[in-house]
Structure formats: structure tokens, C-alpha cells
N, C-alpha and C. Protein backbone atom coordinates (compact mmCIF):
# COMPACT_ATOMS: atom_id res chain seq x y z
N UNK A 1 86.35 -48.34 -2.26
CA UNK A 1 86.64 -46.92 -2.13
C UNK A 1 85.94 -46.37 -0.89
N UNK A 2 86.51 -45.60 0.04
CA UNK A 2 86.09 -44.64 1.01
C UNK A 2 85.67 -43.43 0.40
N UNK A 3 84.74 -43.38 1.66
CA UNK A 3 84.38 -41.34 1.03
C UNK A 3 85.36 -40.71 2.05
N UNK A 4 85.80 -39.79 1.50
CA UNK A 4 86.93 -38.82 1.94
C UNK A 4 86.40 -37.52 2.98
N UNK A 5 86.04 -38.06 4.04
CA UNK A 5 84.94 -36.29 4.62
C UNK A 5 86.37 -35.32 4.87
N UNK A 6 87.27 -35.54 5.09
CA UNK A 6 88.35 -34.93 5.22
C UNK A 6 88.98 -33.80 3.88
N UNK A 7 88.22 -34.13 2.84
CA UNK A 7 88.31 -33.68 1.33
C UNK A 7 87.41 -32.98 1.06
N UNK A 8 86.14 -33.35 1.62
CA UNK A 8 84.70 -32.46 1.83
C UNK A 8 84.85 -31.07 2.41
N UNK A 9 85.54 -31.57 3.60
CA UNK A 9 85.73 -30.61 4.16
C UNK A 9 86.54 -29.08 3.69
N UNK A 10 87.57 -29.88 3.32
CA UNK A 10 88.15 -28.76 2.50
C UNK A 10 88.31 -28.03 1.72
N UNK A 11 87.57 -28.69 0.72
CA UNK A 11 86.73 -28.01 -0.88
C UNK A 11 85.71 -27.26 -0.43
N UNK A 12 84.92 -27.77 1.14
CA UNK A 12 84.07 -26.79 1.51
C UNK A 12 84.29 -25.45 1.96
N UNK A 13 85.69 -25.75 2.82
CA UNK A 13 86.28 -24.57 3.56
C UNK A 13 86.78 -23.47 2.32
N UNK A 14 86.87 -24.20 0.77
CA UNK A 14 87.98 -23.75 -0.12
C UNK A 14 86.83 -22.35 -0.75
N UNK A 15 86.17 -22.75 -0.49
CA UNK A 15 84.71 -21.58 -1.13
C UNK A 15 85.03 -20.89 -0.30
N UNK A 16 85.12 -20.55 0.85
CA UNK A 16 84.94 -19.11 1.93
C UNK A 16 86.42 -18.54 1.20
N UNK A 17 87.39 -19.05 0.93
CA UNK A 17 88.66 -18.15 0.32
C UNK A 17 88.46 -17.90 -0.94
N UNK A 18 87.77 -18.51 -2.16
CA UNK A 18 87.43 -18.08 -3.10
C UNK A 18 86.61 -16.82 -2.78
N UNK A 19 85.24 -16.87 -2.14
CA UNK A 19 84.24 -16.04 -1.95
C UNK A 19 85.10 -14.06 -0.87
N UNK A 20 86.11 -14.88 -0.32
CA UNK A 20 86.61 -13.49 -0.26
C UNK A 20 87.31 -12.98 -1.19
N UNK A 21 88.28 -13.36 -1.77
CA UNK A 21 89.02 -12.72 -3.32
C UNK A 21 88.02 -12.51 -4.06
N UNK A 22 87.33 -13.10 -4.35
CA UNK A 22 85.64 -13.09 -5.45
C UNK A 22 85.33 -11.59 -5.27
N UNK A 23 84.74 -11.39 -3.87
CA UNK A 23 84.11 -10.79 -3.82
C UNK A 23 84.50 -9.49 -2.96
N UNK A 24 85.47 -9.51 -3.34
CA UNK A 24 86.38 -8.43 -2.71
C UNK A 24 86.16 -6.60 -3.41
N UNK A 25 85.66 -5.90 -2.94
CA UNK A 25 85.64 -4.33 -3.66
C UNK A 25 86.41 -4.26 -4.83
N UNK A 26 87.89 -4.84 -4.69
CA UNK A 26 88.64 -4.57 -5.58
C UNK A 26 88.54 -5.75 -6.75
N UNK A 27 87.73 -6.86 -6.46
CA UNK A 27 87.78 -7.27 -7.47
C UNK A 27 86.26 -7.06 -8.02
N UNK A 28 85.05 -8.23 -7.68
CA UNK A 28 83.77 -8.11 -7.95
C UNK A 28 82.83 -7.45 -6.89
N UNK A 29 83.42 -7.63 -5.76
CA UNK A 29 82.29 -6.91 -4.63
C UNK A 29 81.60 -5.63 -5.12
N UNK A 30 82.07 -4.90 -5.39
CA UNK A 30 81.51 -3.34 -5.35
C UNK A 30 80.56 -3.67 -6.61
N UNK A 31 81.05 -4.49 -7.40
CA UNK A 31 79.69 -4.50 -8.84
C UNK A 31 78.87 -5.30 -8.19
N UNK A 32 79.04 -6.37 -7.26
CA UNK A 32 77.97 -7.18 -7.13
C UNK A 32 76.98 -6.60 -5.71
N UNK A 33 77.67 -5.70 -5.46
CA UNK A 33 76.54 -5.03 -4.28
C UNK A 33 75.38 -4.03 -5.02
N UNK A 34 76.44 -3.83 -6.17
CA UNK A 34 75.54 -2.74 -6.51
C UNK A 34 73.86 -3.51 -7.58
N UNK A 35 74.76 -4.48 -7.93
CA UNK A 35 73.50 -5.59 -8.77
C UNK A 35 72.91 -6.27 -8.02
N UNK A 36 72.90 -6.89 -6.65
CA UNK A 36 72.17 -7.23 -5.89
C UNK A 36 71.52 -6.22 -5.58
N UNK A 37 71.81 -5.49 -4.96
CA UNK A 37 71.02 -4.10 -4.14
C UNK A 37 71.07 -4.60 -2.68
N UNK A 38 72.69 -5.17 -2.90
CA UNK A 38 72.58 -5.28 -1.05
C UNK A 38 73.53 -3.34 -1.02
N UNK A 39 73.43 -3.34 0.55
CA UNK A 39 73.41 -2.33 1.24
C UNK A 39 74.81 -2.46 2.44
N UNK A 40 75.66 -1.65 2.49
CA UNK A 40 76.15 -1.70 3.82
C UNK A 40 75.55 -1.84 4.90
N UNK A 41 74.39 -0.87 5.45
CA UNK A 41 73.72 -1.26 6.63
C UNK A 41 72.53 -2.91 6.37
N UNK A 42 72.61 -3.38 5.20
CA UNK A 42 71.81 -4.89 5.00
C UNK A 42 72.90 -5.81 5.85
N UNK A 43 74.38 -5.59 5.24
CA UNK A 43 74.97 -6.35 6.12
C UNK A 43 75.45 -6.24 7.53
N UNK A 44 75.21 -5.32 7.69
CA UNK A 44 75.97 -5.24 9.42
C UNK A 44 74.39 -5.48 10.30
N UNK A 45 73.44 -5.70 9.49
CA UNK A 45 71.95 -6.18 10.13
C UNK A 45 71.78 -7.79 10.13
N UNK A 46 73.12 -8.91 9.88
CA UNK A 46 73.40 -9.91 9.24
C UNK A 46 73.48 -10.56 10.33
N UNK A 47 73.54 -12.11 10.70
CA UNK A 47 73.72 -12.87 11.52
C UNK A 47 75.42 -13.64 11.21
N UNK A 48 76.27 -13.15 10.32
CA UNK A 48 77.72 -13.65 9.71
C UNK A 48 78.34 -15.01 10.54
N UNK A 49 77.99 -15.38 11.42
CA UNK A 49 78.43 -16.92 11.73
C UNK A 49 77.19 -17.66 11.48
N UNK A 50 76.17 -17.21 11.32
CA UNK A 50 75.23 -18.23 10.65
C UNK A 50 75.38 -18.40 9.20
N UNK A 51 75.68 -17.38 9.08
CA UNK A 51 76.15 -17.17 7.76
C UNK A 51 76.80 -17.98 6.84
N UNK A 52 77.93 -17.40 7.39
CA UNK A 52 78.93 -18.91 7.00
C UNK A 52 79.06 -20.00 7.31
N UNK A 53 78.10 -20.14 8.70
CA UNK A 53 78.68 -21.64 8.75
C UNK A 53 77.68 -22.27 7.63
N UNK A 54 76.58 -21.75 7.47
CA UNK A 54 75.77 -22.16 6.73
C UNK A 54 75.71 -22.40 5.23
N UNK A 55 76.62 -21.38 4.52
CA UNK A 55 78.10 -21.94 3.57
C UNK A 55 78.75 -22.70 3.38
N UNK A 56 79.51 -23.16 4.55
CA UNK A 56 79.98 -24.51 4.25
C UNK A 56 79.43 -25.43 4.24
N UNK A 57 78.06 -25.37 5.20
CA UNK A 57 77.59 -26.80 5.30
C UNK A 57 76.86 -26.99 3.72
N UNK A 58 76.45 -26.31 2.98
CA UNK A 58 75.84 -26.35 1.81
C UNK A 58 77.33 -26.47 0.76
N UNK A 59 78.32 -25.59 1.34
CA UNK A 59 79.18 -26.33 -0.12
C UNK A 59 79.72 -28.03 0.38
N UNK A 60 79.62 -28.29 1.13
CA UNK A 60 79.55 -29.45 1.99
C UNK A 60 79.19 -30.78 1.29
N UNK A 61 77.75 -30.49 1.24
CA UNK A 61 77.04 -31.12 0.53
C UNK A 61 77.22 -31.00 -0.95
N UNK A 62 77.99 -29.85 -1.77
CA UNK A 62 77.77 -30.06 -3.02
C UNK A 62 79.13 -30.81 -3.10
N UNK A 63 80.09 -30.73 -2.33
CA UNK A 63 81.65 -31.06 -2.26
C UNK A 63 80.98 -33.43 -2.45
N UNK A 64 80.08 -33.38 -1.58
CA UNK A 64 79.71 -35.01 -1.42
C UNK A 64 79.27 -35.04 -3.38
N UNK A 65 78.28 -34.44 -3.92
CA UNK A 65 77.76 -34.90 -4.72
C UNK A 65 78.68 -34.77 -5.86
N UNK A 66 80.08 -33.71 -5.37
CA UNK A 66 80.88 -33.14 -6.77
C UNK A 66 82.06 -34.46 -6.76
N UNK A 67 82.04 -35.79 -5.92
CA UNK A 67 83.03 -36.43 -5.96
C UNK A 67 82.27 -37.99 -6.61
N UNK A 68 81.33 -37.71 -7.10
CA UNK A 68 80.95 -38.37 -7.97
C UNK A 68 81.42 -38.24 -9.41
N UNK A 69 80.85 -36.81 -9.60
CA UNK A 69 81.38 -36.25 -11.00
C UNK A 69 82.30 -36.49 -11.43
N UNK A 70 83.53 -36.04 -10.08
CA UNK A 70 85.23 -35.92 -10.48
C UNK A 70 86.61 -37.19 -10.22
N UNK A 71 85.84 -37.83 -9.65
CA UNK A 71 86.28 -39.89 -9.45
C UNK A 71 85.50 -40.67 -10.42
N UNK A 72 86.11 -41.06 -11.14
CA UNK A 72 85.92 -42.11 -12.15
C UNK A 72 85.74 -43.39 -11.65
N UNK A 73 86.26 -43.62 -10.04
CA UNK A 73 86.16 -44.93 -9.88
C UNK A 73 84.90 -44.97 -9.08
N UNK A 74 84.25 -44.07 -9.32
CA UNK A 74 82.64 -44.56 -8.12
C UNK A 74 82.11 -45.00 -9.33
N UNK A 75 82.24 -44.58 -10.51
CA UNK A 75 81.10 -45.48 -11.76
C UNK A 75 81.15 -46.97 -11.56
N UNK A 76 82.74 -47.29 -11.55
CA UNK A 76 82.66 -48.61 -11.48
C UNK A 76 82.23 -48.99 -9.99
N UNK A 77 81.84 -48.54 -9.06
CA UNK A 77 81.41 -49.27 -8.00
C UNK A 77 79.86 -49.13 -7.78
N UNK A 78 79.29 -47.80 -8.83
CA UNK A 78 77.91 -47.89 -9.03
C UNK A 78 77.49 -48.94 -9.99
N UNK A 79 78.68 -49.49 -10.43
CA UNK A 79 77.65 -50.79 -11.58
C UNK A 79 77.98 -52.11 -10.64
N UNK A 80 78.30 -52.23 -9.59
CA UNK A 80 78.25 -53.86 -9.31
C UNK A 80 77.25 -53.52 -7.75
N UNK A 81 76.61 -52.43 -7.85
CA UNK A 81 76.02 -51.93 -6.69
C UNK A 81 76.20 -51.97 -5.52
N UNK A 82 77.37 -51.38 -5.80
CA UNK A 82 78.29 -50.77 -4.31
C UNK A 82 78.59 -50.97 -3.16
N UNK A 83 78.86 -52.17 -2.97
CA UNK A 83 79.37 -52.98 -2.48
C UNK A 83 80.84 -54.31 -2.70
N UNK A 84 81.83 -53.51 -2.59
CA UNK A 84 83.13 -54.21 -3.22
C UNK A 84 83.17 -55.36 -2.84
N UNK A 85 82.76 -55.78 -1.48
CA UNK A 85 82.94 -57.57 -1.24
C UNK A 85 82.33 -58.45 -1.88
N UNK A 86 81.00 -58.01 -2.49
CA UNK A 86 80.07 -58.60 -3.27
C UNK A 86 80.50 -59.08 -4.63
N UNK A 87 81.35 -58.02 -5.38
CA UNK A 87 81.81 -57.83 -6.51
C UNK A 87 82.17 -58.81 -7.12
N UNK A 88 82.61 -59.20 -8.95
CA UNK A 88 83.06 -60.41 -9.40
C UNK A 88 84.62 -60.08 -8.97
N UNK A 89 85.62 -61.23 -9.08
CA UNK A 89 86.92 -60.22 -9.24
C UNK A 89 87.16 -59.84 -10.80
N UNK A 90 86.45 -59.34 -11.45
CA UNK A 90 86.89 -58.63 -12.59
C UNK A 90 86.36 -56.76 -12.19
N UNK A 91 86.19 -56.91 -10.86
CA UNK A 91 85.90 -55.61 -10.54
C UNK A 91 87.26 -55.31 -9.87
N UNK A 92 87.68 -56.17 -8.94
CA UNK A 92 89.34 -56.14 -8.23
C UNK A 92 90.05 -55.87 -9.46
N UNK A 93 89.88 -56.87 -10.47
CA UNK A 93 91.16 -56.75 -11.58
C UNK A 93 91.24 -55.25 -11.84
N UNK A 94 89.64 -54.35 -12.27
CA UNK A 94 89.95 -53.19 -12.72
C UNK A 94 90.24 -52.56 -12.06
N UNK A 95 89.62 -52.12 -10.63
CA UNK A 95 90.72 -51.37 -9.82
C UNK A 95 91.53 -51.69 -9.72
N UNK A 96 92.37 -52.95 -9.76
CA UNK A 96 94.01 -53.05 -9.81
C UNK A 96 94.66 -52.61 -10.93
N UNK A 97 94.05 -52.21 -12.13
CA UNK A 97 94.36 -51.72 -13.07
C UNK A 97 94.23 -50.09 -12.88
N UNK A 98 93.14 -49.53 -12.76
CA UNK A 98 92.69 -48.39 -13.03
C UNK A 98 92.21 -47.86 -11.73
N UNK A 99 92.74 -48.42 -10.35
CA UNK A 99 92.00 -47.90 -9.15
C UNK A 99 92.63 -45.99 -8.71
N UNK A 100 93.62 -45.84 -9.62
CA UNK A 100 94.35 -44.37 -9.05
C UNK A 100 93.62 -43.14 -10.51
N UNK A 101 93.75 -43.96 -11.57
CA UNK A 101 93.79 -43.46 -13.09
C UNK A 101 93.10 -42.30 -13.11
N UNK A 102 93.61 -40.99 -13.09
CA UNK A 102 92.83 -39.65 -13.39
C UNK A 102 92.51 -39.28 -12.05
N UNK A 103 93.52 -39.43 -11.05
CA UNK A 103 92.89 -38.99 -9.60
C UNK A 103 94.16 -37.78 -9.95
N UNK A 104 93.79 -36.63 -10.35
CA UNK A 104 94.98 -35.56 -10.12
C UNK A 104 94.30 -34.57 -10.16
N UNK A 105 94.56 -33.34 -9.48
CA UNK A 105 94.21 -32.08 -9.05
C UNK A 105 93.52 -31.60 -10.40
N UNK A 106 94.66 -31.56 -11.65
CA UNK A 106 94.40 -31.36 -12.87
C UNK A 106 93.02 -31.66 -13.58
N UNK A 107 92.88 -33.25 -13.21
CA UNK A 107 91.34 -33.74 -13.93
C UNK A 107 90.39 -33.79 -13.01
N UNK A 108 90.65 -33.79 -11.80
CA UNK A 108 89.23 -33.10 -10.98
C UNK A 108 88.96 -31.67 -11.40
N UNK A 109 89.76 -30.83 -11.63
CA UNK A 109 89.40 -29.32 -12.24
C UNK A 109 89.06 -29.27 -13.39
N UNK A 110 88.87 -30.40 -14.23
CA UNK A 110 88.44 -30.32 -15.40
C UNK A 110 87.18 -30.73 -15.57
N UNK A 111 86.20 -31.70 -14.75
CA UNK A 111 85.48 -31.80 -14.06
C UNK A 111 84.70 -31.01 -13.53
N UNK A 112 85.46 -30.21 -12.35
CA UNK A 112 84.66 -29.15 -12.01
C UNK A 112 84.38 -28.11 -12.25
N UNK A 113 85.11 -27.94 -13.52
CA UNK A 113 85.01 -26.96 -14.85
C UNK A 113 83.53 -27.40 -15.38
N UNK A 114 83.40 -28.61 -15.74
CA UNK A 114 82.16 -28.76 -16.06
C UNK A 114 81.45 -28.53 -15.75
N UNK A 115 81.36 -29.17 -14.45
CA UNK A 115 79.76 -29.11 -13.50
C UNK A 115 79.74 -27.81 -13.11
N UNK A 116 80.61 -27.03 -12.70
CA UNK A 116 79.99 -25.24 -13.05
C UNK A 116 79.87 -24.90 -14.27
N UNK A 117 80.25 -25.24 -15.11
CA UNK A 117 79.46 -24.53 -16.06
C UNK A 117 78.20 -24.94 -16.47
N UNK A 118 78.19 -26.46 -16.69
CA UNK A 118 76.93 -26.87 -17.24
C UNK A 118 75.63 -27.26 -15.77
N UNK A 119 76.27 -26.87 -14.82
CA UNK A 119 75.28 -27.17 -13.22
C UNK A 119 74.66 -25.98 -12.78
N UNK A 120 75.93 -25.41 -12.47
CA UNK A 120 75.74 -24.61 -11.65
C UNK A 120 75.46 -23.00 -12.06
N UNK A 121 76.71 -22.67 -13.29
CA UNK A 121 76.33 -21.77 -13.97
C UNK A 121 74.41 -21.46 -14.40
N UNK A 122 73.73 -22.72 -14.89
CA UNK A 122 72.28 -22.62 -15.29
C UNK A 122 71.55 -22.54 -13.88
N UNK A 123 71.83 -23.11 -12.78
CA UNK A 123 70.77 -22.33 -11.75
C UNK A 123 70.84 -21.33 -11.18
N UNK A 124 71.92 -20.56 -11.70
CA UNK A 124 72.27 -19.03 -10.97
C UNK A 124 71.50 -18.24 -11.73
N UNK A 125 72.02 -18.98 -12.99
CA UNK A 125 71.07 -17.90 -13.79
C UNK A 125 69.52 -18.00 -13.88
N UNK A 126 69.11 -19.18 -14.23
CA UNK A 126 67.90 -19.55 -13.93
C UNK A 126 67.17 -18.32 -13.28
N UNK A 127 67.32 -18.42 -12.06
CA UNK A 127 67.35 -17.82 -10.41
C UNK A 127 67.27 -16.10 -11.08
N UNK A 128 68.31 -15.95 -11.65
CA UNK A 128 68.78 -14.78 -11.38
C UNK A 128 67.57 -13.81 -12.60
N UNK A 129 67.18 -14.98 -14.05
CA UNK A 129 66.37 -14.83 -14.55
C UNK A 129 64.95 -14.10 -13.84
N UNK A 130 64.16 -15.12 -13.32
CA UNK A 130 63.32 -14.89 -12.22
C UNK A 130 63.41 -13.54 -11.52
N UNK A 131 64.17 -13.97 -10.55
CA UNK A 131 64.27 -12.58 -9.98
C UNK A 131 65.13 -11.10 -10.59
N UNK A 132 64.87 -11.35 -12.06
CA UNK A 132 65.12 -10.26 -12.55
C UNK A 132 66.47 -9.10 -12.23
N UNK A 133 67.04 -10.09 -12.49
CA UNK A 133 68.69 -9.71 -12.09
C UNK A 133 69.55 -9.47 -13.42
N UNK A 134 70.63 -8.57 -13.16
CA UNK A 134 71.12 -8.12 -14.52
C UNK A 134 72.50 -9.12 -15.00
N UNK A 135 72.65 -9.01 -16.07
CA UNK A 135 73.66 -10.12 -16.74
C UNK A 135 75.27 -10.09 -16.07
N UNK A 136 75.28 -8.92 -15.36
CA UNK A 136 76.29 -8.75 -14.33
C UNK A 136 76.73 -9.41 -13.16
N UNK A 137 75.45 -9.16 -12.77
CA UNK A 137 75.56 -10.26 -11.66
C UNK A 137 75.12 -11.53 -11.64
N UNK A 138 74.74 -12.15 -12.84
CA UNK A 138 74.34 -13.77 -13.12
C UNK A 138 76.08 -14.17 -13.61
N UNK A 139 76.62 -12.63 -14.26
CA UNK A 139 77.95 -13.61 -14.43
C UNK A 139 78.68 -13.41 -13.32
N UNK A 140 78.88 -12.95 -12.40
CA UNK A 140 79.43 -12.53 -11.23
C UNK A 140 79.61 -13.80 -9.92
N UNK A 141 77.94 -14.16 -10.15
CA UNK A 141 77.40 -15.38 -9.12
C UNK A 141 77.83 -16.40 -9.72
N UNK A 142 77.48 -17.05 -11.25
CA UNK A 142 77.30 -17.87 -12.13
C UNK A 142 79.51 -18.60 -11.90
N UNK A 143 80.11 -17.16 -12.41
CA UNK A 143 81.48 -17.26 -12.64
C UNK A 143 81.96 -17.63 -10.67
N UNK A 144 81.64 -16.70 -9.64
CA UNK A 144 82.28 -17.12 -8.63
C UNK A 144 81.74 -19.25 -8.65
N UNK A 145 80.73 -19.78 -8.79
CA UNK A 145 80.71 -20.87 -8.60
C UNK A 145 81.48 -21.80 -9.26
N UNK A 146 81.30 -21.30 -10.99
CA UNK A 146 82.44 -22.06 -11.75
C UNK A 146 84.01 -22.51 -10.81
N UNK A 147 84.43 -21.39 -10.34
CA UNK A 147 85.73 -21.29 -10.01
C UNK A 147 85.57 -22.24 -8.66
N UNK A 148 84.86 -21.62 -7.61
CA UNK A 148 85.03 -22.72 -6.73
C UNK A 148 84.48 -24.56 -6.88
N UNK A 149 83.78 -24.53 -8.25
CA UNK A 149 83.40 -25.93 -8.47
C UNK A 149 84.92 -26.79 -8.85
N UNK A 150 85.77 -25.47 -9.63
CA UNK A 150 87.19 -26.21 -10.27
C UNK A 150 88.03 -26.23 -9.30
N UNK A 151 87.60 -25.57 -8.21
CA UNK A 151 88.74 -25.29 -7.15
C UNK A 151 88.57 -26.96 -6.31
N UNK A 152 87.17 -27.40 -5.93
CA UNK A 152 86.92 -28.22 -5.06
C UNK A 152 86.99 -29.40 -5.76
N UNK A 153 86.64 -29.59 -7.13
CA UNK A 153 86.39 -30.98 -7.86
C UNK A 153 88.12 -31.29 -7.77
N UNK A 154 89.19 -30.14 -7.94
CA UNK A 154 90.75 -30.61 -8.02
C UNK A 154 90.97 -31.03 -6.62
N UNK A 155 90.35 -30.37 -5.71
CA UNK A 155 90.55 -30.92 -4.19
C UNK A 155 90.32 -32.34 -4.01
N UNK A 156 88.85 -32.77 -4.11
CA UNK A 156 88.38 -33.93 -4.10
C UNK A 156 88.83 -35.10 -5.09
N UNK A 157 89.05 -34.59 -6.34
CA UNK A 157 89.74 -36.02 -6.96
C UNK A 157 91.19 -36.47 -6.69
N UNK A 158 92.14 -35.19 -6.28
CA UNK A 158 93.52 -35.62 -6.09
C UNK A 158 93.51 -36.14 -4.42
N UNK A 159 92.55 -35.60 -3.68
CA UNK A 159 92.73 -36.59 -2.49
C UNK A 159 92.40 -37.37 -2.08
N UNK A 160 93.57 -38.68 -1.95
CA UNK A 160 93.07 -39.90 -1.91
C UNK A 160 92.95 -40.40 -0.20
């Protein structure tokens, strides 16, 4: 199996279009400015291409670790320690059996249904605990990640 940076990429890019509908006035923006206690003049005091690029490169990285979760076939290449030439061929046989099995948009989002809820959802809140943030905006932050975790895990498992 290859890693897909071409898939990375795009589950990464896929957060900046979630994060504008997300967080749009008309949908969550206006509640979540007001539960952060950001400010109109906070943002126009902003550096916004550091910004974002700095966004992607972090969903970037979660896009690498979320194609573990949402490919079934890296387990089997983490048990003969990852290296396919090495392998018995009863590792060939199973990928010749099962090398595509559950690669669909569908069960990567089911997947990344998970890992936001049970990942990502708990360090927002965590976080949000701490810094004493209201249940509004832990579901606000908590829920925008869910969605882009299901958005990117369907990216990354259906592309092969």
C-alpha cells in the first residue's frame, strides 16, 4: 500500500470549506464569536494566511494519522511490519482477497464519525473545560470537528 499525499491533501483542504459553512453568521459563527469572546476588531488584528495555511498543515497531519483509522488494510501491513516484500504470501493472498474491502466514501465516514466523536470531540472539550468555556461552544468546536473528521476519513478511505 502507498500513502496517498494527494488524499491528505484534500481532506486537508476539505476543513477550510467545512470551517466556512460551520462557521458562517448564519449558521454557528455569530454564537461562536460570542462564546469565544472573539471580537471583530481581534480579527482584522489577525495574520489570515498564516492562519490558514497553518490549518491545513495541522489538518494535514491529522488527515496522515486519520488514514490509519479509516483503511483496514494498514492493520494488515502493521502486523507483518510493514514491509510487503518481506511478507509470507499469505499476506499477498489476503490482499488479493481483501486488498479494496471497505475502501468507500461511506465506511471511511463511518470511521470518521468515530474518531470525532470519541478523539476529537474529548479534546475540545477537555480544552474547553479548562479554559472555562460554555457548553455552546464545546459543542460548536467539538461538532465542527466531528463533521470534518467524517468529511476527510470518506475522502481518505475511498481514495485509492
Amino acid at each position: 500500500m502507498e500513502i496517498n499525499f494527494l488524499a491528505f491533501l484534500a481532506a486537508a483542504l476539505s476543513t477550510l470549506v467545512v470551517g466556512f459553512v460551520w462557521y458562517h453568521p448564519k449558521v454557528f459563527g455569530t454564537i461562536w464569536m460570542k462564546e469565544s469572546g472573539m471580537t471583530e476588531d481581534k480579527m482584522k488584528g489577525s495574520n489570515m494566511p498564516v492562519i490558514f495555511g497553518m490549518a491545513v498543515f495541522y489538518a494535514f497531519l491529522i488527515a496522515i494519522v486519520l488514514q490509519f483509522l479509516v483503511i483496514h488494510q494498514w492493520g494488515a501491513l502493521g502486523m507483518i511490519g510493514g514491509d510487503p516484500t518481506l511478507a509470507k504470501p499469505s499476506y499477498a493472498n489476503f490482499m488479493a482477497d481483501y486488498g479494496t474491502a471497505f475502501r468507500t466514501f461511506k465506511h471511511g465516514m463511518l470511521h470518521g464519525f468515530m474518531a470525532g466523536l470519541f478523539l476529537a470531540l474529548p479534546i475540545v472539550g477537555t480544552n474547553a473545560l479548562f479554559e472555562r468555556r460554555s457548553w455552546k461552544y464545546t459543542l460548536i468546536s467539538g461538532g465542527f470537528w466531528i463533521v470534518c473528521f467524517v468529511l476527510m476519513g470518506g475522502i481518505i478511505c475511498a481514495w485509492e
